[in-house]
N, C-alpha and C. Protein backbone atom coordinates (compact mmCIF):
# COMPACT_ATOMS: atom_id res chain seq x y z
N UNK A 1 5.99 7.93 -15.33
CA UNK A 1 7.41 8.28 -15.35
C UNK A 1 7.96 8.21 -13.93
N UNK A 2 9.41 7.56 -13.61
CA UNK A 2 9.63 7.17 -12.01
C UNK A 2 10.29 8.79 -11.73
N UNK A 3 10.73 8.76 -10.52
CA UNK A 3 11.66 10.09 -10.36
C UNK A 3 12.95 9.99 -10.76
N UNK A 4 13.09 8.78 -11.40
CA UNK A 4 15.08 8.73 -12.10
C UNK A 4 14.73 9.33 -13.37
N UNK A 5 13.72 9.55 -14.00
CA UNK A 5 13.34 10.06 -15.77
C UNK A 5 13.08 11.54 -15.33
N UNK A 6 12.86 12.29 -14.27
CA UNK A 6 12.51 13.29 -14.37
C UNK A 6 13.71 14.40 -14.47
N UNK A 7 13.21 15.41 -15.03
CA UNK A 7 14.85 16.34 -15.03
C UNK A 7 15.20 16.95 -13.37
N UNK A 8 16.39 17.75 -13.27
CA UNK A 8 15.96 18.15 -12.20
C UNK A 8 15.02 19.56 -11.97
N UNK A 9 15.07 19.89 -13.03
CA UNK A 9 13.78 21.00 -12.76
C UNK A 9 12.46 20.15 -12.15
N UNK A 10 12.10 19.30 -12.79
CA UNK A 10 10.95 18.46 -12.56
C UNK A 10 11.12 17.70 -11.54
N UNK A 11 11.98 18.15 -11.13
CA UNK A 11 12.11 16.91 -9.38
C UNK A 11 12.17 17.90 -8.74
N UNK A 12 12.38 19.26 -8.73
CA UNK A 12 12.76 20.60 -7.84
C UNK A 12 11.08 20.67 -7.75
N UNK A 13 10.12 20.59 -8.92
CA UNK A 13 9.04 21.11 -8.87
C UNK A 13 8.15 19.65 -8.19
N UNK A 14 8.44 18.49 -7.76
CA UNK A 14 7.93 18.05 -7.40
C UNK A 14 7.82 18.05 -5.55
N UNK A 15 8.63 18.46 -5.55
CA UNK A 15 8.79 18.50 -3.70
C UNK A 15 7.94 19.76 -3.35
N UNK A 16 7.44 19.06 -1.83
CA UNK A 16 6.52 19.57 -1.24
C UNK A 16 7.21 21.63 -0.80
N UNK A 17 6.42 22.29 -0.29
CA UNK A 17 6.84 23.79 -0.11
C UNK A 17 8.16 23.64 0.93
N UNK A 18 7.86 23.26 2.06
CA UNK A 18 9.10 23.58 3.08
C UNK A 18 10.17 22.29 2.20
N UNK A 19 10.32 21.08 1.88
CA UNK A 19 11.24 20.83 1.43
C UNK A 19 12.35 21.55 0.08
N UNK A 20 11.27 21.89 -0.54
CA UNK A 20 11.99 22.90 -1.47
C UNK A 20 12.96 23.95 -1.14
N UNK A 21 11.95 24.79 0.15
CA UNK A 21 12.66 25.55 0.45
C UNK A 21 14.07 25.60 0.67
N UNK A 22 14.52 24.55 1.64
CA UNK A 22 15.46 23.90 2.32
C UNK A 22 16.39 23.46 1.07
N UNK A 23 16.05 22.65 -0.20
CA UNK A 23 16.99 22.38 -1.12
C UNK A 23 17.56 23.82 -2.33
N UNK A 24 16.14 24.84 -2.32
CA UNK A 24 16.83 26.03 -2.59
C UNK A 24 18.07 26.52 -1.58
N UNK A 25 17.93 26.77 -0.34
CA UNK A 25 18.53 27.32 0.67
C UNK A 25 20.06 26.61 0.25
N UNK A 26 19.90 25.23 0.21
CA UNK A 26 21.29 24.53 -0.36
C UNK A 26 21.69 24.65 -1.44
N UNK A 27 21.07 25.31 -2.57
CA UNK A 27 21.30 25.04 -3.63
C UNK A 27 22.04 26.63 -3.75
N UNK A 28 21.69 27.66 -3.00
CA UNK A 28 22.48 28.80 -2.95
C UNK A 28 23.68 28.73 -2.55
N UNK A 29 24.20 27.88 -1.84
CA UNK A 29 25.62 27.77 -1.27
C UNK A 29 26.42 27.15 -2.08
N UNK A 30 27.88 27.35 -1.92
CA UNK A 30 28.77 27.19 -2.45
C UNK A 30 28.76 25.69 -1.84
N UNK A 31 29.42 24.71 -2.51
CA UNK A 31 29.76 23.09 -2.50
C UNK A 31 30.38 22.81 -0.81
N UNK A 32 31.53 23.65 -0.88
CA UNK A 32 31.81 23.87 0.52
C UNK A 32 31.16 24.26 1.42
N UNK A 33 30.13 24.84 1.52
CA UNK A 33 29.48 25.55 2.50
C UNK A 33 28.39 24.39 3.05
N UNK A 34 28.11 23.32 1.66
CA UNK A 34 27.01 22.64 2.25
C UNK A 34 27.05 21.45 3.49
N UNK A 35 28.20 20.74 3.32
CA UNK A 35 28.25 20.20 4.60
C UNK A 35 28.32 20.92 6.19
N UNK A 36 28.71 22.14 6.47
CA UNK A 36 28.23 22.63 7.37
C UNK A 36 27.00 22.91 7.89
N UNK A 37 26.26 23.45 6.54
CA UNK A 37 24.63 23.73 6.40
C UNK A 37 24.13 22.42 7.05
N UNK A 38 24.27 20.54 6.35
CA UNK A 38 23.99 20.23 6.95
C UNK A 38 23.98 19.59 8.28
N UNK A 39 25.56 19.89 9.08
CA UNK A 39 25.19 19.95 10.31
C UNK A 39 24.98 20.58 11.39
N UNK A 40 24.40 21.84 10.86
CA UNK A 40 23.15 22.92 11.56
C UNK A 40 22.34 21.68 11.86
N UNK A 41 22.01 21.50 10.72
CA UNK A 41 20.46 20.31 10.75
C UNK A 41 20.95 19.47 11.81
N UNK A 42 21.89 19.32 11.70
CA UNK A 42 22.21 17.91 12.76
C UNK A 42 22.05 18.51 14.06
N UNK A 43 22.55 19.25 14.41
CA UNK A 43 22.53 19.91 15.30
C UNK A 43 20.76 20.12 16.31
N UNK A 44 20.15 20.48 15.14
CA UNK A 44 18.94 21.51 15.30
C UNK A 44 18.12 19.77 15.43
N UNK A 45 18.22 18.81 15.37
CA UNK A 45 17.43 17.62 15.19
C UNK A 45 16.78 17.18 16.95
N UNK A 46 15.35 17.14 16.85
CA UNK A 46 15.06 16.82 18.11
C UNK A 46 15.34 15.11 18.01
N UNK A 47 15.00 14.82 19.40
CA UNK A 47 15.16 13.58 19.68
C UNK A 47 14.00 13.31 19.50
N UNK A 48 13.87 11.56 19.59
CA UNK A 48 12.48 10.66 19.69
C UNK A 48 11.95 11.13 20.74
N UNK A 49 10.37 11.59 19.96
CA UNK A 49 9.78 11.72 21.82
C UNK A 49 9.67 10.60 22.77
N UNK A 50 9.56 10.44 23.86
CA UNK A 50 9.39 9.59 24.99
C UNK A 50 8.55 8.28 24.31
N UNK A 51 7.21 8.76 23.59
CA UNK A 51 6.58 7.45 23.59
C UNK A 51 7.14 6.71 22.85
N UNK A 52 8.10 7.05 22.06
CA UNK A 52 8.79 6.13 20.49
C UNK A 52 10.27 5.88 21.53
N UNK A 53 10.89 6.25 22.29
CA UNK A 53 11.77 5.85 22.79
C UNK A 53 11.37 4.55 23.87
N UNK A 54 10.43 4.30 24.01
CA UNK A 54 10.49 3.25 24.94
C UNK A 54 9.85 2.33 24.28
N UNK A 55 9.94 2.75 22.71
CA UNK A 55 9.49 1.64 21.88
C UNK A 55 9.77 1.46 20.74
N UNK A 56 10.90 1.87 21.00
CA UNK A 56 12.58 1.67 19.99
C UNK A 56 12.78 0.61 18.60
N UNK A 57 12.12 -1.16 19.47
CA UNK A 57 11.58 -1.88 18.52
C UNK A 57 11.04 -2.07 17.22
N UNK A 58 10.07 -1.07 17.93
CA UNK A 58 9.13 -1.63 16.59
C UNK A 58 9.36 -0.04 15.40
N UNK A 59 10.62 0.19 15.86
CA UNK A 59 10.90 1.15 14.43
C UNK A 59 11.91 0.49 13.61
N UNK A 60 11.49 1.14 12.19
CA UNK A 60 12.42 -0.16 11.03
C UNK A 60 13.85 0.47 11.18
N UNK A 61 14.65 -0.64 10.70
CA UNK A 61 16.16 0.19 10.98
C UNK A 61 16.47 -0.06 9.46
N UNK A 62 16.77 0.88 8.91
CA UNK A 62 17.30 1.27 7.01
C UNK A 62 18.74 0.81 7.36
N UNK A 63 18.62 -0.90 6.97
CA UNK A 63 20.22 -1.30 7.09
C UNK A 63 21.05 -0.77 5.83
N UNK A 64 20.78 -0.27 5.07
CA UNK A 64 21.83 0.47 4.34
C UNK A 64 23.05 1.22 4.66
N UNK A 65 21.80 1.83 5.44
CA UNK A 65 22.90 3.20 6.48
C UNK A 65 24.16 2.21 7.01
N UNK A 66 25.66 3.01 6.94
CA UNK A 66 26.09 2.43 7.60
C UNK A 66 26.06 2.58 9.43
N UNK A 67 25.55 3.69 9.45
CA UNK A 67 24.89 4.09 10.96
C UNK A 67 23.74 3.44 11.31
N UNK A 68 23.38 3.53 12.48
CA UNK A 68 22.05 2.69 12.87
C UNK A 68 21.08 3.85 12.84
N UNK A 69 20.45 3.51 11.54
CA UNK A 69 19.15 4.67 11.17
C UNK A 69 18.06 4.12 12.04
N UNK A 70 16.72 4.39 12.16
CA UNK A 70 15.73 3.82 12.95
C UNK A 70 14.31 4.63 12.56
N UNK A 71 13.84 4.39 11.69
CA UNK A 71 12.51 5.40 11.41
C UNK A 71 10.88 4.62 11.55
N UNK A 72 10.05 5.84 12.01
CA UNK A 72 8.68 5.22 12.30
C UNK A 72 7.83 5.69 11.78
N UNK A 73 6.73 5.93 10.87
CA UNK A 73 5.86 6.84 9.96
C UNK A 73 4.52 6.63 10.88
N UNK A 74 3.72 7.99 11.05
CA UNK A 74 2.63 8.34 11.80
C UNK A 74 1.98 8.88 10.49
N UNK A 75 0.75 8.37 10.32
CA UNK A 75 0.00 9.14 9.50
C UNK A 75 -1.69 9.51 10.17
N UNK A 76 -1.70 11.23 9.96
CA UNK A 76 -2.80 11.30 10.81
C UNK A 76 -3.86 12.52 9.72
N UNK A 77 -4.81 11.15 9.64
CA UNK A 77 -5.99 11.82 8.40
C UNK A 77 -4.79 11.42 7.62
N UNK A 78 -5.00 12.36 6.57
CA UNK A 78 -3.70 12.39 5.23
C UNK A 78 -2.77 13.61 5.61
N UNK A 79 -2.35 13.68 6.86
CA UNK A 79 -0.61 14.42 6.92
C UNK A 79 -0.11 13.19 7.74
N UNK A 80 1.32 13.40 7.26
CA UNK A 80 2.19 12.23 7.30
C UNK A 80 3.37 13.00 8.02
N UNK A 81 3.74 12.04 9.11
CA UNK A 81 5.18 12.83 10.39
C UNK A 81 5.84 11.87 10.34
N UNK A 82 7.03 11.92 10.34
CA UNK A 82 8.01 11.04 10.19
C UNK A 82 8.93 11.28 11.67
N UNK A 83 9.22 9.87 12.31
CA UNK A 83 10.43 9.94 13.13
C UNK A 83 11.23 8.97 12.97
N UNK A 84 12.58 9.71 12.97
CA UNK A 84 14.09 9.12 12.93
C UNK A 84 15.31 9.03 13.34
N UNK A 85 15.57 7.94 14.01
CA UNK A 85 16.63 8.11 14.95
C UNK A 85 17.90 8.07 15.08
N UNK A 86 18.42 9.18 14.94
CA UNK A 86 20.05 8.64 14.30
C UNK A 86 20.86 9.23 15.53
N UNK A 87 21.96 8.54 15.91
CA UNK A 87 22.84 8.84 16.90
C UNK A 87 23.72 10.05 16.66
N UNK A 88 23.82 11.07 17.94
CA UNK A 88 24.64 12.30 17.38
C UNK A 88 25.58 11.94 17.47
N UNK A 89 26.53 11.06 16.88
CA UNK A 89 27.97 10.91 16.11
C UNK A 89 27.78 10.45 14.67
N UNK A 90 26.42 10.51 14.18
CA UNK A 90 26.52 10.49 12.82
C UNK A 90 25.64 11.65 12.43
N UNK A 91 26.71 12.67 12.92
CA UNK A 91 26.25 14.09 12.12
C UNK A 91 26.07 13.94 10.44
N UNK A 92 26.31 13.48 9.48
CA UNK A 92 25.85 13.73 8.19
C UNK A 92 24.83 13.00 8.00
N UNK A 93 24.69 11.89 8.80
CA UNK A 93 22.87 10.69 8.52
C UNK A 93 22.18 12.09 8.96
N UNK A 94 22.57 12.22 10.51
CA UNK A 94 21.45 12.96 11.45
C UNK A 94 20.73 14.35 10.50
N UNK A 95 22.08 14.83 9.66
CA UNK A 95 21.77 16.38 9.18
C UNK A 95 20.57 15.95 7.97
N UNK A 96 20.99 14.94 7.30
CA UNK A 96 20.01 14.35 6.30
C UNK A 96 18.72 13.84 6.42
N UNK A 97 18.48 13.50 7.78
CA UNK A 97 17.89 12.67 7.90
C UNK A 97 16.84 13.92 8.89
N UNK A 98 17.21 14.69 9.11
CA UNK A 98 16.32 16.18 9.96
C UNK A 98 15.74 17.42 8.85
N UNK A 99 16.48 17.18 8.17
CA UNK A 99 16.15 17.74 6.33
C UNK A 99 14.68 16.96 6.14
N UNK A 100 15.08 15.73 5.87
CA UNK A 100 14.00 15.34 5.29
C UNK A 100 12.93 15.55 6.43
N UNK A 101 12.89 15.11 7.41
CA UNK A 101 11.93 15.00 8.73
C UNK A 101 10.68 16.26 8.81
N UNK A 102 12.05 17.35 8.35
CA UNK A 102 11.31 18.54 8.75
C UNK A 102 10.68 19.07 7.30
N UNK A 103 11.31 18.65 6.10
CA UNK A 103 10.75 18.92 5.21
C UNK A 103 9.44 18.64 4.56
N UNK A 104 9.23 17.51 5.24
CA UNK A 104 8.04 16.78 4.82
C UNK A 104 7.49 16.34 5.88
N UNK A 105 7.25 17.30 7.06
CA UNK A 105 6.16 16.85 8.00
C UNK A 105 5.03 17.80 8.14
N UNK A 106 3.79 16.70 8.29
CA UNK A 106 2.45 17.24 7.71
C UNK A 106 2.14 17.35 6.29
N UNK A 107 3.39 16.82 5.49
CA UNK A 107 2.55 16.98 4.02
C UNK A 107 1.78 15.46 3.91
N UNK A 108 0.80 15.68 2.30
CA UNK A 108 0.08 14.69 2.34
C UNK A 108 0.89 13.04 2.09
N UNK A 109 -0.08 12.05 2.05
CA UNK A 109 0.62 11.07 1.81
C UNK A 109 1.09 10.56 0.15
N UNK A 110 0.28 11.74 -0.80
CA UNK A 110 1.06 11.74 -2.30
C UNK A 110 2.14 12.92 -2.78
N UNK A 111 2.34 13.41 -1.09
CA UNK A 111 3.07 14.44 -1.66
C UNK A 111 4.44 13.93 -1.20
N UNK A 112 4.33 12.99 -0.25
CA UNK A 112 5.66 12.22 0.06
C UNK A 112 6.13 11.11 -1.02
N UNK A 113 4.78 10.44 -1.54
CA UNK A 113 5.17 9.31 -2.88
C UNK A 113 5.44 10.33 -4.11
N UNK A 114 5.40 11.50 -4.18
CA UNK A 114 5.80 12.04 -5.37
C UNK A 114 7.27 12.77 -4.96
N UNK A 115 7.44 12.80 -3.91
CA UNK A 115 9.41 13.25 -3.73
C UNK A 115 9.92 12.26 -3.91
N UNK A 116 11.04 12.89 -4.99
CA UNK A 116 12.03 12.31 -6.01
C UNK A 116 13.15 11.58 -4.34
N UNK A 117 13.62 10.52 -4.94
CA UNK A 117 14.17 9.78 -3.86
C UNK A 117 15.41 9.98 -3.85
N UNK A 118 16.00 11.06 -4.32
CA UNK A 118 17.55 11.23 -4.56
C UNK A 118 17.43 13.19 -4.10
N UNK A 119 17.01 12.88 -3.10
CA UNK A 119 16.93 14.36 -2.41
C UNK A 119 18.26 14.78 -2.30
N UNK A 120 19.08 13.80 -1.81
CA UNK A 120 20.53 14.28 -1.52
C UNK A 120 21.55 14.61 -2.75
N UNK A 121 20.88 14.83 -3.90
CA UNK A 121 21.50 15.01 -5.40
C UNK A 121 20.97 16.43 -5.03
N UNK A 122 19.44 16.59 -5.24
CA UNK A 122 18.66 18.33 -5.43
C UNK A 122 19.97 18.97 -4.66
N UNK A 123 20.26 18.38 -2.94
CA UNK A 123 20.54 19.43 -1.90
C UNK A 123 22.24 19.80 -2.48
N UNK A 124 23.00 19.00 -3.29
CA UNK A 124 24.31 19.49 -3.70
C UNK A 124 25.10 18.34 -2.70
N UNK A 125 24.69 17.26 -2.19
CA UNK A 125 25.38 16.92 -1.23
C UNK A 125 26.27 15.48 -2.16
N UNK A 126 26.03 15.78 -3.15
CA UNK A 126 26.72 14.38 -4.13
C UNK A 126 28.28 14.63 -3.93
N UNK A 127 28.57 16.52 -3.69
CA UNK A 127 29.75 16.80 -4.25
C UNK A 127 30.00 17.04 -2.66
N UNK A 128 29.36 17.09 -1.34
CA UNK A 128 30.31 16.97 -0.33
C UNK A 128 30.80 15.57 0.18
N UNK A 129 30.15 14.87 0.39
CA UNK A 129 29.83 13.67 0.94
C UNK A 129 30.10 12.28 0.27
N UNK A 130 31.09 11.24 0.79
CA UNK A 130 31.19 9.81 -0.16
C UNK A 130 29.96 9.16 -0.83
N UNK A 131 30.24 8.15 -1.73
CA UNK A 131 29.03 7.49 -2.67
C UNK A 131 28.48 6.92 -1.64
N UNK A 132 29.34 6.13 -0.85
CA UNK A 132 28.66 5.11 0.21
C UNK A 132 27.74 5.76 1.16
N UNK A 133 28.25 6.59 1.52
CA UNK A 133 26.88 7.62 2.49
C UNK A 133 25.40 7.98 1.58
N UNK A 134 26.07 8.20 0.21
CA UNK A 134 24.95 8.66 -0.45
C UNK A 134 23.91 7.75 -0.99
N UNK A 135 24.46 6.29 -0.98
CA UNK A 135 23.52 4.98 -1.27
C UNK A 135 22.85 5.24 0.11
N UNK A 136 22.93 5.33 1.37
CA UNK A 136 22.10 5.37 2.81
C UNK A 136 21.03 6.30 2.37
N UNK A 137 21.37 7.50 2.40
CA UNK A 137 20.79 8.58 2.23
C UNK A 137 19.55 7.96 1.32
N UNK A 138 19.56 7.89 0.24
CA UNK A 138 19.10 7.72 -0.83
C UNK A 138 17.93 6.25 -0.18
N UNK A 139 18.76 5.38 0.17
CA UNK A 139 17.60 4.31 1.14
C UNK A 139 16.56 4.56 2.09
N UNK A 140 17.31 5.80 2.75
CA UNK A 140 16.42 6.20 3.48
C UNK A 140 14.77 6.70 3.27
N UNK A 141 15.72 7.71 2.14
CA UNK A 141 13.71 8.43 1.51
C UNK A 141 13.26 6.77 1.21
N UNK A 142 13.82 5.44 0.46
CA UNK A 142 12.54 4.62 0.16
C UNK A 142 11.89 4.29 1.02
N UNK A 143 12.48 3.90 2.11
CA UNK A 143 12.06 3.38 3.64
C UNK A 143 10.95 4.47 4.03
N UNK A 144 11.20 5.26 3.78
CA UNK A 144 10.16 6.40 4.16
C UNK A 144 8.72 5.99 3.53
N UNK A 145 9.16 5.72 2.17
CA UNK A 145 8.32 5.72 1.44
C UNK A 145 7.14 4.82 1.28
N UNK A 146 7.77 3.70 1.62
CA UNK A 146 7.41 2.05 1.97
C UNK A 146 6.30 2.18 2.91
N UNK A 147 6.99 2.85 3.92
CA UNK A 147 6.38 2.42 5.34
C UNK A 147 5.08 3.69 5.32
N UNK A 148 5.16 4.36 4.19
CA UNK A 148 3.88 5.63 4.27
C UNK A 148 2.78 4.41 3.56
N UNK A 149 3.05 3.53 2.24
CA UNK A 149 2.62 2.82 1.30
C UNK A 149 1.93 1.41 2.40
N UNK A 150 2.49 0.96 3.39
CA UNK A 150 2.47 0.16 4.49
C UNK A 150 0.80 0.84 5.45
N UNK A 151 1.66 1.87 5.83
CA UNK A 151 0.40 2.53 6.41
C UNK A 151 -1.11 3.04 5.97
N UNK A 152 -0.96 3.17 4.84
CA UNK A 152 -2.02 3.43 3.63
C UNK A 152 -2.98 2.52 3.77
N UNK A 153 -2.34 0.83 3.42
CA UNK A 153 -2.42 -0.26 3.21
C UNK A 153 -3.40 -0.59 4.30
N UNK A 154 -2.90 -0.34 5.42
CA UNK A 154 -3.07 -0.86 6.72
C UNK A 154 -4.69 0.46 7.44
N UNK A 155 -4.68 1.32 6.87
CA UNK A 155 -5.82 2.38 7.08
C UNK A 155 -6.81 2.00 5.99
N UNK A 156 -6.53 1.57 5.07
CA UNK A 156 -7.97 1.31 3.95
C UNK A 156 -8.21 0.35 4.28
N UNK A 157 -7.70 -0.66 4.94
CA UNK A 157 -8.25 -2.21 5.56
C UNK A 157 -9.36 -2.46 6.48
C-alpha cells in the first residue's frame, strides 16, 4: 500500500517519534497560527556546515521548488542526516524544509522510506500556504527519499 492509500491516522502513525511530535505540535494550532509556527522553524534553521558549503555542487537542487532548494543525504551505519539549503528569504521552503531536517535526523533508513510524502498535509499547512508551494514541499520529502534509496544502493555495492 503507497502513502497516498493510507488514512491519515495511518500516516500520523507512520512517522518517526520527533517528527510526529512536531506535526502533533501543528496539528494543535489553529490554521492561522501555523504559518508563524513555521517560521520559528525558519528562523531556528542552522546553516550548511563548512564542509558542505564549500561543496555546494555536488548537492541535488529539488527543481520543483520555486526557491533554490539544495539537499545532501549522509547516512551513517543505518541513521540517516539530512542537509538542506534554502536561502533565508524563503522563509516557508526554509520553515519546511528544518521540520523535516530535524524531524528525521538519525532515524533509520526505513523509517525515512516509510514517511508519508505529503508531510505538509499531516502539519495543516495545505490551508496556510499556495498549491504551488505545496507541489515543492511535497518534492522535496521524494528527493529526500531518492537520494536515502541512492545511498543504500551505493553502501551494499
Amino acid at each position: 500500500m503507497s502513502s497516498t492509500e493510507l488514512t491519515t491516522d495511518e500516516k500520523l502513525e507512520a512517522l518517526p517519534p520527533a517528527l510526529r511530535e512536531i506535526v502533533d505540535d501543528f496539528r494543535a494550532v489553529e490554521p492561522s497560527e501555523r504559518l508563524e509556527y513555521l517560521l520559528d522553524f525558519a528562523m531556528g534553521m542552522a546553516d550548511l556546515p563548512p564542509r558542505l558549503q564549500a561543496q555546494r555542487d555536488q548537492m541535488e537542487q529539488v527543481h520543483e521548488c520555486q526557491t533554490p532548494v539544495f539537499v545532501f543525504t549522509e547516512i551513517d551505519g543505518d541513521s540517516v542526516h539530512f542537509f538542506i539549503d534554502v536561502p533565508r528569504e524563503s522563509p516557508t521552503v526554509r520553515g519546511y524544509a528544518a521540520i523535516v531536517a530535524e524531524g528525521l535526523d538519525g532515524v533509520s533508513t526505513d523509517e525515512v522510506l516509510q514517511t508519508p510524502e505529503d508531510i505538509h498535509y499531516l502539519l495543516g499547512l495545505h490551508e496556510a500556504i499556495s498549491h504551488q508551494r505545496l507541489r515543492g514541499l511535497h518534492a522535496l520529502m521524494g528527493y529526500l527519499k531518492r537520494q536515502v534509496v541512492a545511498k543504500m544502493d551505493g553502501i551494499s555495492q
